[in-house]
N, C-alpha and C. Protein backbone atom coordinates (compact mmCIF):
# COMPACT_ATOMS: atom_id res chain seq x y z
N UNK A 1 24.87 4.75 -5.22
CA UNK A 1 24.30 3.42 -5.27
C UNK A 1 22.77 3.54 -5.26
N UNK A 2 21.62 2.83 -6.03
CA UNK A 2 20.73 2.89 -6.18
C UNK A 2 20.13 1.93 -5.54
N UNK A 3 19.13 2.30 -4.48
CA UNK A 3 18.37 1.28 -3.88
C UNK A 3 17.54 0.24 -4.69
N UNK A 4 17.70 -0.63 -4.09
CA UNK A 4 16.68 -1.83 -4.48
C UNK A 4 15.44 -2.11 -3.64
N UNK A 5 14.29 -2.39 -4.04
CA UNK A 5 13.31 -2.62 -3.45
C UNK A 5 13.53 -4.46 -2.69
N UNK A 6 13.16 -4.28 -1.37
CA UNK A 6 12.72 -5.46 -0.54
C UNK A 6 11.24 -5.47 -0.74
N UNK A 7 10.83 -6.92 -0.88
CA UNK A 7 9.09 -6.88 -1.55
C UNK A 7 8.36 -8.35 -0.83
N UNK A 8 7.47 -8.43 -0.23
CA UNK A 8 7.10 -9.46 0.02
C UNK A 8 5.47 -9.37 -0.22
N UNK A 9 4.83 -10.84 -0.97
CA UNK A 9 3.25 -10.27 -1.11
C UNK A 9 3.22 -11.37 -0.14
N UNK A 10 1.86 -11.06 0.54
CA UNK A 10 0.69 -12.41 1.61
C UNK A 10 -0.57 -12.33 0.58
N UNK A 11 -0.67 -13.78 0.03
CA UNK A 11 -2.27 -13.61 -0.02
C UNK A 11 -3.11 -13.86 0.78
N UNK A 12 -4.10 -12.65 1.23
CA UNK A 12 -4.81 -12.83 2.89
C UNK A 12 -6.22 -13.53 2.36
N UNK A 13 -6.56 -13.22 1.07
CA UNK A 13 -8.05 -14.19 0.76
C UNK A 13 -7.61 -14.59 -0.82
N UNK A 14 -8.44 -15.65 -1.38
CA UNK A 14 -8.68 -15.80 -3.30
C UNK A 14 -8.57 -14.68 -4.03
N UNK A 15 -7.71 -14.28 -4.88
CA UNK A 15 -8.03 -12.95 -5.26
C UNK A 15 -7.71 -11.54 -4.95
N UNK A 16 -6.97 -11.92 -3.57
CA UNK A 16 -6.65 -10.32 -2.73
C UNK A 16 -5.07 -10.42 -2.25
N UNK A 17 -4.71 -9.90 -2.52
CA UNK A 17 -3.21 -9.65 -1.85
C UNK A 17 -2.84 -8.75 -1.27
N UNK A 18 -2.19 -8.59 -0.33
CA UNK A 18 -1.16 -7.66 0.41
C UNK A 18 0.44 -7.29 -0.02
N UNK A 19 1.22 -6.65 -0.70
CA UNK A 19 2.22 -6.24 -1.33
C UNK A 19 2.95 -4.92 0.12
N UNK A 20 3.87 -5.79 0.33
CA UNK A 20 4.96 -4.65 0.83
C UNK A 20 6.04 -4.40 0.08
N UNK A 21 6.48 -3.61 -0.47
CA UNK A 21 8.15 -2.76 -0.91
C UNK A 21 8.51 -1.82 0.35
N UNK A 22 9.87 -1.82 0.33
CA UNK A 22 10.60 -0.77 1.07
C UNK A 22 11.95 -1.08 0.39
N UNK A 23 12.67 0.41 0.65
CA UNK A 23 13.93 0.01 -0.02
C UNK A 23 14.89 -0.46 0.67
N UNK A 24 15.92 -0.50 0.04
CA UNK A 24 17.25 -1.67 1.12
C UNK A 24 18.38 -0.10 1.73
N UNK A 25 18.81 -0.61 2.62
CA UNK A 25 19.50 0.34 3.20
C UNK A 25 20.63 0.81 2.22
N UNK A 26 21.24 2.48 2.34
CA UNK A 26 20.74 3.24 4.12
C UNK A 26 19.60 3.67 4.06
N UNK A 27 19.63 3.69 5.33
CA UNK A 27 18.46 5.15 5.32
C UNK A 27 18.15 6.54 5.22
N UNK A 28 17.30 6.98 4.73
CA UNK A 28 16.19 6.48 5.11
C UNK A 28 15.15 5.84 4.47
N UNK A 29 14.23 5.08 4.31
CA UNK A 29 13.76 3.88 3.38
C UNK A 29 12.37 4.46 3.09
N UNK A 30 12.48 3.96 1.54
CA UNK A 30 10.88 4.44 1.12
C UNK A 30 10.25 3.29 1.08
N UNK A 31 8.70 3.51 0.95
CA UNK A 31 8.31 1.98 1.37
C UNK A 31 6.58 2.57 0.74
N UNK A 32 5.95 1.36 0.43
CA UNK A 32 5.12 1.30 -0.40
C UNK A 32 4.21 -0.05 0.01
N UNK A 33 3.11 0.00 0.53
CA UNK A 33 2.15 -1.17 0.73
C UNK A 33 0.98 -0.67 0.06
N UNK A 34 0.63 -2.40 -0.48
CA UNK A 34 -0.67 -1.93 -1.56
C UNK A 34 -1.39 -3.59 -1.00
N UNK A 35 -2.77 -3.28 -1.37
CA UNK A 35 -3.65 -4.08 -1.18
C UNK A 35 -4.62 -3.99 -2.50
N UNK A 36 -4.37 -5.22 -3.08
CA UNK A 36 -4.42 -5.57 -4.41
C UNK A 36 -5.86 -6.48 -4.59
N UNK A 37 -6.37 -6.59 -5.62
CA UNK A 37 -7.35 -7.45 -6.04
C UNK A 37 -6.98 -8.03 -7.48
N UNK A 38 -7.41 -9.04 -7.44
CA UNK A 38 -7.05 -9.78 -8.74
C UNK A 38 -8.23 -9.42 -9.92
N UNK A 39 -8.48 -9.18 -10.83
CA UNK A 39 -9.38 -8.52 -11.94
C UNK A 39 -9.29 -9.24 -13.40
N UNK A 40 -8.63 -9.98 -13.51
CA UNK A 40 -8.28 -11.19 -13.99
C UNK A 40 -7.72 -11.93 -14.03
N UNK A 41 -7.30 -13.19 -14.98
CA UNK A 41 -6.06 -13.91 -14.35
C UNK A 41 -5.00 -13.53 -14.56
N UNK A 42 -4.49 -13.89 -13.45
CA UNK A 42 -3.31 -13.10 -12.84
C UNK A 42 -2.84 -11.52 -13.24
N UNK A 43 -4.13 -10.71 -13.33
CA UNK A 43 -4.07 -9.74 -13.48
C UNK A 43 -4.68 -8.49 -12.65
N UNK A 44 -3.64 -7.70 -11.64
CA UNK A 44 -4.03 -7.46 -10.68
C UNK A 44 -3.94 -5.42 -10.32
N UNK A 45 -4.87 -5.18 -9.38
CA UNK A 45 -5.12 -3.94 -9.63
C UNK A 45 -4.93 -3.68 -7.95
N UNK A 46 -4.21 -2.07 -8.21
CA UNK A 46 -4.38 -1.97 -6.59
C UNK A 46 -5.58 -1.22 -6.09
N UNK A 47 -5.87 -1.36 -5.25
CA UNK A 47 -7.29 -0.64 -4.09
C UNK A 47 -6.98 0.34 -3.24
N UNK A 48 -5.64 0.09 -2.47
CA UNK A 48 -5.18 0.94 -1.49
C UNK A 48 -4.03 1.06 -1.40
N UNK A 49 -3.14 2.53 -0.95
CA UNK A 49 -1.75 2.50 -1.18
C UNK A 49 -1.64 3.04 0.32
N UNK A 50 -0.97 3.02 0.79
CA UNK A 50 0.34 3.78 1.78
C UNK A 50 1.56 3.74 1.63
N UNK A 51 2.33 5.51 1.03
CA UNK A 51 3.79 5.41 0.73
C UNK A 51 4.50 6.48 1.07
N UNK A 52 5.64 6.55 1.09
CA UNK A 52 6.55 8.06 1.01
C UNK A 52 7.20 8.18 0.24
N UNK A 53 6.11 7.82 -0.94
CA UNK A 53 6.97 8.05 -2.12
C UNK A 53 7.37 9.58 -2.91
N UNK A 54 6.65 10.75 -2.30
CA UNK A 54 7.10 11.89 -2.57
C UNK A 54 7.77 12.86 -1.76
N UNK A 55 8.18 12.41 -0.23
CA UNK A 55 9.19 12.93 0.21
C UNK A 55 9.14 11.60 1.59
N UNK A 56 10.41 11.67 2.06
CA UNK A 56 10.82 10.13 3.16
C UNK A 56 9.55 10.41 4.04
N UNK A 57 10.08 11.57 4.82
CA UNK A 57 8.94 12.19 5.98
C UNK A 57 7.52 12.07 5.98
N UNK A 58 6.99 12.39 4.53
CA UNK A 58 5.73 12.58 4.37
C UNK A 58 4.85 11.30 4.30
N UNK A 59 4.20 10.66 4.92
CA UNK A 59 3.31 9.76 4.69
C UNK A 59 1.68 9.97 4.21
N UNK A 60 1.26 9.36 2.87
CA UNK A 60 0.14 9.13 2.60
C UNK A 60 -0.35 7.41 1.95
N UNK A 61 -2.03 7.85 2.42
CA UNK A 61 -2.67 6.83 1.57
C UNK A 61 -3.48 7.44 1.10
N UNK A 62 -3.21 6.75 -0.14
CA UNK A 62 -4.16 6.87 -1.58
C UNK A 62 -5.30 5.63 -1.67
N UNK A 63 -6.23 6.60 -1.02
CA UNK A 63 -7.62 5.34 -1.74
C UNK A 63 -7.71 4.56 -3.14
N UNK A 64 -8.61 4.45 -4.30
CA UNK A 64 -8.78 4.25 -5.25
C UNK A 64 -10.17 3.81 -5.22
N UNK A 65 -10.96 4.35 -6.61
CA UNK A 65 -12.09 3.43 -7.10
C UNK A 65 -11.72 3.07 -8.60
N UNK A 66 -13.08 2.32 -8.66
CA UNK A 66 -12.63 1.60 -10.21
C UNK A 66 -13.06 2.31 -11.27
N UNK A 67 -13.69 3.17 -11.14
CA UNK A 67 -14.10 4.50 -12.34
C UNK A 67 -13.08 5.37 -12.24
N UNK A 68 -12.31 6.18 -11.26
CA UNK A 68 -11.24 6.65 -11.23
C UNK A 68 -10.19 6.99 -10.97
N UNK A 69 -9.91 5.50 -10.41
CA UNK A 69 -8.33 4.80 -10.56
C UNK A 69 -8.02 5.37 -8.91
N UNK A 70 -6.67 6.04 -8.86
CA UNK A 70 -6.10 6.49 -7.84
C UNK A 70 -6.57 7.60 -7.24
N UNK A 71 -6.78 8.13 -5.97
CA UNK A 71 -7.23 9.02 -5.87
C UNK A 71 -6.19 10.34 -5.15
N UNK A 72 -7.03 10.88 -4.59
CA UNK A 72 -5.67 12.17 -3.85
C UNK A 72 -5.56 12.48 -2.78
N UNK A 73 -3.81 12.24 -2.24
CA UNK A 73 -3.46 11.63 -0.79
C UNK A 73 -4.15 12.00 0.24
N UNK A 74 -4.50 11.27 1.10
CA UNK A 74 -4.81 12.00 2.64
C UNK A 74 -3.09 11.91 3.43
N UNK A 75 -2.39 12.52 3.53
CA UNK A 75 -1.23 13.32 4.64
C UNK A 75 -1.37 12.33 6.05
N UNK A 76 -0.75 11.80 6.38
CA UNK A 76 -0.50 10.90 7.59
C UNK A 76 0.43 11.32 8.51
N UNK A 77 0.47 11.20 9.90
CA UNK A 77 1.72 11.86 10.94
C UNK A 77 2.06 11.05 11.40
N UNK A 78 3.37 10.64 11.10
CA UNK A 78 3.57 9.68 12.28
C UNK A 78 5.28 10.31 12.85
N UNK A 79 5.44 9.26 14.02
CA UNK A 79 6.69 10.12 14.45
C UNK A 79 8.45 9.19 13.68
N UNK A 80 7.81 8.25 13.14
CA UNK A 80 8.99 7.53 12.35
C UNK A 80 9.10 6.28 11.08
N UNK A 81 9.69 6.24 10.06
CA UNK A 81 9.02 5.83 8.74
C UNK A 81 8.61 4.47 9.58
N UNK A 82 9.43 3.12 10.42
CA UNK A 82 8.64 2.31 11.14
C UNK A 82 7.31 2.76 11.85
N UNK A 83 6.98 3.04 11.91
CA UNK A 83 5.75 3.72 12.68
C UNK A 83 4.93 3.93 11.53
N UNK A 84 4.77 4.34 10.82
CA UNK A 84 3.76 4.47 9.56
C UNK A 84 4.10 2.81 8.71
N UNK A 85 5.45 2.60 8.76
CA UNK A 85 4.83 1.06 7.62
C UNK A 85 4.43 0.14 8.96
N UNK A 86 4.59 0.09 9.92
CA UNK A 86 3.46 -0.67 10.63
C UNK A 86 2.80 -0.58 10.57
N UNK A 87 1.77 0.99 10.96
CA UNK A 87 0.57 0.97 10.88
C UNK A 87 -0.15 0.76 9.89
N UNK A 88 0.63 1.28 8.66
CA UNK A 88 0.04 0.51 7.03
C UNK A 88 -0.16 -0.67 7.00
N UNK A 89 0.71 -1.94 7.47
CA UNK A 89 0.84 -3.25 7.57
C UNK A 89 -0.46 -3.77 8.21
N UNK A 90 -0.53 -3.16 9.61
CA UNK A 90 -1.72 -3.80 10.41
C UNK A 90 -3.36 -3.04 9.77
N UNK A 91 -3.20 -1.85 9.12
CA UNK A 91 -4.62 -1.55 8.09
C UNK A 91 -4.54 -2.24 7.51
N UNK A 92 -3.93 -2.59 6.20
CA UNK A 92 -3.92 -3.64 5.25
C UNK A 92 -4.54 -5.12 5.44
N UNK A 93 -3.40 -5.87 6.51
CA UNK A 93 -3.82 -7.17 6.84
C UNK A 93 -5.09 -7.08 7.55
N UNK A 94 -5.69 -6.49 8.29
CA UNK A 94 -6.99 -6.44 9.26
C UNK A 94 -8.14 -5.97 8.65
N UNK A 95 -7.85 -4.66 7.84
CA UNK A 95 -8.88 -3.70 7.31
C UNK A 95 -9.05 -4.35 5.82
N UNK A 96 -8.01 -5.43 5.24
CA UNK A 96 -8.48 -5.53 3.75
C UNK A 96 -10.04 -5.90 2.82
N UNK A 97 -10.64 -6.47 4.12
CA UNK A 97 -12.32 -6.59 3.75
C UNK A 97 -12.86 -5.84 3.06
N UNK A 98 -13.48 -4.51 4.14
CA UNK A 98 -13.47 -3.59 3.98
C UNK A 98 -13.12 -2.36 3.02
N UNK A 99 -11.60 -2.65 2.92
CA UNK A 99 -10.78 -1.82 1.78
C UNK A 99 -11.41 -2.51 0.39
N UNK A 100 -11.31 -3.94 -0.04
CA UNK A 100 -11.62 -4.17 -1.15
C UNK A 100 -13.64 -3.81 -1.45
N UNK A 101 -14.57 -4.34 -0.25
CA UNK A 101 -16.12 -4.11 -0.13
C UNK A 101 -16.15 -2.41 -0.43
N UNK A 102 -15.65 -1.45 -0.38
CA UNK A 102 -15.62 -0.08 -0.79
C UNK A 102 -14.68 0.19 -2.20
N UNK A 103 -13.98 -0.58 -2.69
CA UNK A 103 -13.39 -0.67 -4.24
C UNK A 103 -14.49 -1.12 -4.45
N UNK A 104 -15.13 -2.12 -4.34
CA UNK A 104 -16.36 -2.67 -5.72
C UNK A 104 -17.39 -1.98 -5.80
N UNK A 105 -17.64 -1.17 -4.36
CA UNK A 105 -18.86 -0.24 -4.56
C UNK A 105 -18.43 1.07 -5.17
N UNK A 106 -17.31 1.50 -5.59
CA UNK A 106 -16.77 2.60 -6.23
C UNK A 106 -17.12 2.83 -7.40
């Protein structure tokens, strides 16, 4: 059986969004938060990733600038995949200022 993604966006300002995926059970669940900017209408680019999308265990975030796109993971520890998509969740929603004020200066 092939997982399906669970997805919910927040828009936290005009222009900026917060995007969670994770997959639907069992486990163990991959999961994917991005913090997005809008770049035209309704056309939208991501800024920041946190995922395990290349092994369950492994957690990274991928910065990005706008000259060259995605960048290359920084390795995250945490002791359980809840434990890293929280802490992704509460960077995202708190830190997204920030995250997007360092995309435009990129």
């Amino acid at each position: 059986m092939v997982a399906t993604p669970r997805e919910v966006v927040d828009e936290v300002a005009p222009g900026i969004r917060v995007r969670y995926r994770r997959s639907e059970p069992p486990r163990p669940y991959t999961y994917a938060i991005t913090v997005e900017a809008e770049v035209g209408e309704d056309i939208w680019t991501t800024v920041r990733l946190w995922d395990n999308a290349d092994d369950v265990n492994e957690h990274h975030v991928h910065r990005y600038t706008r000259q060259e796109g995605k960048q290359n993971p920084v390795i995250l520890e945490f002791r359980s995949i809840n434990e890293a998509i929280a802490t992704a969740k509460k960077e995202a929603q708190e830190g997204w200022a920030e995250i997007v004020r360092q995309w435009l200066q990129s």
